[in-house]
C-alpha atoms as a PDB file:
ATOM      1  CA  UNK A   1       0.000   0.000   0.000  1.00  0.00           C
ATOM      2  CA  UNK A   2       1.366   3.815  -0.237  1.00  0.00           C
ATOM      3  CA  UNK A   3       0.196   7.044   1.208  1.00  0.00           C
ATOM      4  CA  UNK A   4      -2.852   7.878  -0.249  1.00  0.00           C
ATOM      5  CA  UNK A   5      -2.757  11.513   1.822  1.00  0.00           C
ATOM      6  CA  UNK A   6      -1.436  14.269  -0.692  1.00  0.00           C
ATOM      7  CA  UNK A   7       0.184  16.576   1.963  1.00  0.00           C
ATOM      8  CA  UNK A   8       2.647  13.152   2.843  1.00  0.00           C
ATOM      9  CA  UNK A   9       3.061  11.310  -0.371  1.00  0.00           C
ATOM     10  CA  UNK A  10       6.256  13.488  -1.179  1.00  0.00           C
ATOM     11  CA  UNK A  11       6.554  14.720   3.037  1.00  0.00           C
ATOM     12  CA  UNK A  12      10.290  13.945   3.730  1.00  0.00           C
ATOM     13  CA  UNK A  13      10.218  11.792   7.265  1.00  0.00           C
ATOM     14  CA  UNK A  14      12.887  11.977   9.365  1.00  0.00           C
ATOM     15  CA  UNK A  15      14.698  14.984   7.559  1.00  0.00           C
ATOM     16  CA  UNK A  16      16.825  16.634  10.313  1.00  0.00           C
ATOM     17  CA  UNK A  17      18.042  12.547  10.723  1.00  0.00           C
ATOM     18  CA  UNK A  18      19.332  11.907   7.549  1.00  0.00           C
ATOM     19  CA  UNK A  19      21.177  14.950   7.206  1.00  0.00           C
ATOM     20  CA  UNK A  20      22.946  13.875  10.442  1.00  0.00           C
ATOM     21  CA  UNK A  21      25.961  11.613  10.286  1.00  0.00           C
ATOM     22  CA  UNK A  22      25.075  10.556  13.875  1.00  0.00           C
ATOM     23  CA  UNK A  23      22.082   8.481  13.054  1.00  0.00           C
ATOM     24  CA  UNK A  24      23.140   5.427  10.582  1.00  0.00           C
ATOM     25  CA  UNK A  25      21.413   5.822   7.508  1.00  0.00           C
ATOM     26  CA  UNK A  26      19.853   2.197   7.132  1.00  0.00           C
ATOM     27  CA  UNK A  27      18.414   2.533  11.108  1.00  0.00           C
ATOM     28  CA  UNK A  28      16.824   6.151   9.709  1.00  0.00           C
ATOM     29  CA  UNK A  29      15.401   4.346   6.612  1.00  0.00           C
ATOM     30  CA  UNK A  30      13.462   1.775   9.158  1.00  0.00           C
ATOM     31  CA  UNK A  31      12.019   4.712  11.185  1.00  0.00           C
ATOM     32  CA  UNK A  32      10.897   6.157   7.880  1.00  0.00           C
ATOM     33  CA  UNK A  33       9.172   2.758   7.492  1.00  0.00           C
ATOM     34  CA  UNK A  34       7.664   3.082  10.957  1.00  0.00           C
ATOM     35  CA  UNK A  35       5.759   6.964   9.605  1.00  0.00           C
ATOM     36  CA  UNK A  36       4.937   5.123   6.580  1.00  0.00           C
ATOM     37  CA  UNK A  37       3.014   2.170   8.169  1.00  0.00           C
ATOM     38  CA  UNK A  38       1.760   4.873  10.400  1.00  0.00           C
ATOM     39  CA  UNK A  39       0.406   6.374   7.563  1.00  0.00           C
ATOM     40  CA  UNK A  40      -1.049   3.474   5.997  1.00  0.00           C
ATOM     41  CA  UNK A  41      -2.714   2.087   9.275  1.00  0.00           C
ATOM     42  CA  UNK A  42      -4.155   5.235   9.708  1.00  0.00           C
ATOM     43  CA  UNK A  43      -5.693   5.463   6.073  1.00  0.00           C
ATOM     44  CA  UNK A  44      -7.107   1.483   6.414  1.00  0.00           C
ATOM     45  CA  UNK A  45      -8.427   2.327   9.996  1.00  0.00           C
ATOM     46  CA  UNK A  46      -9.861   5.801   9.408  1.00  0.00           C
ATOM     47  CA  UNK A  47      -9.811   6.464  12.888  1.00  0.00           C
ATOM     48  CA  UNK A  48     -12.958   9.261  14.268  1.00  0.00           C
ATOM     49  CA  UNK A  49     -11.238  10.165  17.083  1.00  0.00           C
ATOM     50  CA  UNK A  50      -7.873  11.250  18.752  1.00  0.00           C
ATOM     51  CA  UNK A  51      -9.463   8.052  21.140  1.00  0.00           C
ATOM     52  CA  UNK A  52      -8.894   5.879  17.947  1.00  0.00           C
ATOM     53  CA  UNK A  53      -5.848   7.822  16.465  1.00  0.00           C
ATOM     54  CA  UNK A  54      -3.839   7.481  19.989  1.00  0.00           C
ATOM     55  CA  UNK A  55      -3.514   3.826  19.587  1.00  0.00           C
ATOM     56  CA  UNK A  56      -2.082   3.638  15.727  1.00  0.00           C
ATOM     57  CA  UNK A  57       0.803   6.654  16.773  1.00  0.00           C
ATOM     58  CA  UNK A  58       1.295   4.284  19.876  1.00  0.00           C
ATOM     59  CA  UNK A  59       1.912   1.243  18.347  1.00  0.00           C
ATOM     60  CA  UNK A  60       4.130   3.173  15.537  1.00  0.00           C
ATOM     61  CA  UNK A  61       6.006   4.802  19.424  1.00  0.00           C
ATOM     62  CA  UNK A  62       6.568   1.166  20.433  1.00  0.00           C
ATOM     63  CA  UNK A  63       8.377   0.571  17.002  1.00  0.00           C
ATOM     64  CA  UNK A  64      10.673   3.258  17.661  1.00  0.00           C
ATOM     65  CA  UNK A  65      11.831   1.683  21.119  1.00  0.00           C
ATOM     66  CA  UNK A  66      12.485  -1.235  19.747  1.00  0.00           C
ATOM     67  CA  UNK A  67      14.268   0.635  16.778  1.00  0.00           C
ATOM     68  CA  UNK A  68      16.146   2.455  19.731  1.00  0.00           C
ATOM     69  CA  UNK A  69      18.180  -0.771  20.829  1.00  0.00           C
ATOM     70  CA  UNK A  70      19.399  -0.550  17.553  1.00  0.00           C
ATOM     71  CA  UNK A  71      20.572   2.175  17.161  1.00  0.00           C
ATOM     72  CA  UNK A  72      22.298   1.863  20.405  1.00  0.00           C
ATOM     73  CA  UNK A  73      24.122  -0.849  19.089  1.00  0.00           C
ATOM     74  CA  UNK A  74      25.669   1.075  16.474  1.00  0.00           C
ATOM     75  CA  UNK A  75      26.815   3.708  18.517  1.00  0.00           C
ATOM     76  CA  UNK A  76      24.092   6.173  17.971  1.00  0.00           C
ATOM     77  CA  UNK A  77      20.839   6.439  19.625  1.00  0.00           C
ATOM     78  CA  UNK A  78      17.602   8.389  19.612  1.00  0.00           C
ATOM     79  CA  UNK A  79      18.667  11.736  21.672  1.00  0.00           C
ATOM     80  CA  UNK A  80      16.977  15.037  21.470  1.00  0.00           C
ATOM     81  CA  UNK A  81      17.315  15.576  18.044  1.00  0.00           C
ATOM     82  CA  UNK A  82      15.909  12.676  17.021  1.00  0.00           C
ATOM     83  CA  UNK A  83      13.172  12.990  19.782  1.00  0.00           C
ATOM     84  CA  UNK A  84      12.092  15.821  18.161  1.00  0.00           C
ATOM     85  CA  UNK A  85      12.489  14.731  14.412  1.00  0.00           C
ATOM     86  CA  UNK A  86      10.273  11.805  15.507  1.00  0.00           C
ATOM     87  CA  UNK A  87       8.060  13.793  17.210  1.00  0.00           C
ATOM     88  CA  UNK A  88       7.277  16.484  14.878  1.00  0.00           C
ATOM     89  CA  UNK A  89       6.577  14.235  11.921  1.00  0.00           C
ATOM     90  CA  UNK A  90       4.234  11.822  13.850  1.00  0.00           C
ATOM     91  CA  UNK A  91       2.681  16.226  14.971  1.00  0.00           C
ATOM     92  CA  UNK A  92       2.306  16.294  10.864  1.00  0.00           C
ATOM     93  CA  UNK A  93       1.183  12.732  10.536  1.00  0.00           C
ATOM     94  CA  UNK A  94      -2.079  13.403  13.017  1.00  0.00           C
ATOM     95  CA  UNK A  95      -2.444  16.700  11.119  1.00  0.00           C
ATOM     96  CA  UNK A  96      -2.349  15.976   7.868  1.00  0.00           C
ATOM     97  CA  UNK A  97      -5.292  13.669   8.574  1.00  0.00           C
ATOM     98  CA  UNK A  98      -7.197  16.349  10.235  1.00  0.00           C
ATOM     99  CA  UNK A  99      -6.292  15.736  13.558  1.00  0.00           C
ATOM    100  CA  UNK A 100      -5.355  18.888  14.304  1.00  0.00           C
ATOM    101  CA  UNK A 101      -6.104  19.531  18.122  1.00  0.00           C
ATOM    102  CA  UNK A 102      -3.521  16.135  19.129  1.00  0.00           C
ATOM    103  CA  UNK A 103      -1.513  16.198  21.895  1.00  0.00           C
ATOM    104  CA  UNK A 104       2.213  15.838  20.559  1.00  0.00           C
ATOM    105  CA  UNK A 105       2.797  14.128  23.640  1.00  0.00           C
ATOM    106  CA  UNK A 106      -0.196  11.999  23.866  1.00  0.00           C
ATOM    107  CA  UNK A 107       0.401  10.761  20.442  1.00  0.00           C
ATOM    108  CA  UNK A 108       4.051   9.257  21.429  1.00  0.00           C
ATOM    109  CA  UNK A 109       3.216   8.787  24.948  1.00  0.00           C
ATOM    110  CA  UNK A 110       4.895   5.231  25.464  1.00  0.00           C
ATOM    111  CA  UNK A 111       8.214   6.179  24.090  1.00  0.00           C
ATOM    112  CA  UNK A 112      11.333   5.152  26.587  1.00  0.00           C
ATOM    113  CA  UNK A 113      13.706   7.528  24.239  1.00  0.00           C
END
């Protein structure tokens, strides 16, 4: 499936991390794979309400703390800039699907990075 939303067809996830030497490049393109199946969950739910939205940007938060222990083991890990990389584009995820009034830290609520 692929991102049927126009505003994130061509959005560039995870920018600030792969202009950052920091973060290895194959670890970023698996948490751009994370927004994406965000994306497409969230287009095969159609979720009503933040209450249904919460639980597709959760799962996607879990994903990430997995991804984290990867990272880690290549000498890099999910620090502030990446924190707020994450956060931001799962902001413009939830937004871009009219979501508008969602609570940037609700939506990534279980992260442990």
């Amino acid at each position: 499936m692929t991102i049927a939303n126009t505003q994130l067809q061509q959005y560039d996830f995870l920018a600030d991390m792969q202009a950052d030497a920091y973060f290895p490049p194959f670890l970023v393109a698996k948490g751009q794979q994370i927004l994406i199946r965000l994306c497409e969950a969230i287009e095969a739910e159609r979720p009503q309400s933040l209450a249904a939205l919460y639980p597709l940007t959760h799962a996607a938060t879990e994903e990430f703390n997995r991804l984290a222990e990867e990272f880690e083991r290549h000498d890099s890990e999910i620090e502030t800039a990446a924190r707020e990389n994450i956060g931001e584009d799962v902001e413009a995820i939830a937004h871009a699907y009219g979501f508008d009034a969602a609570d940037i830290e609700e939506l990534i609520a279980p992260r442990d990075w």
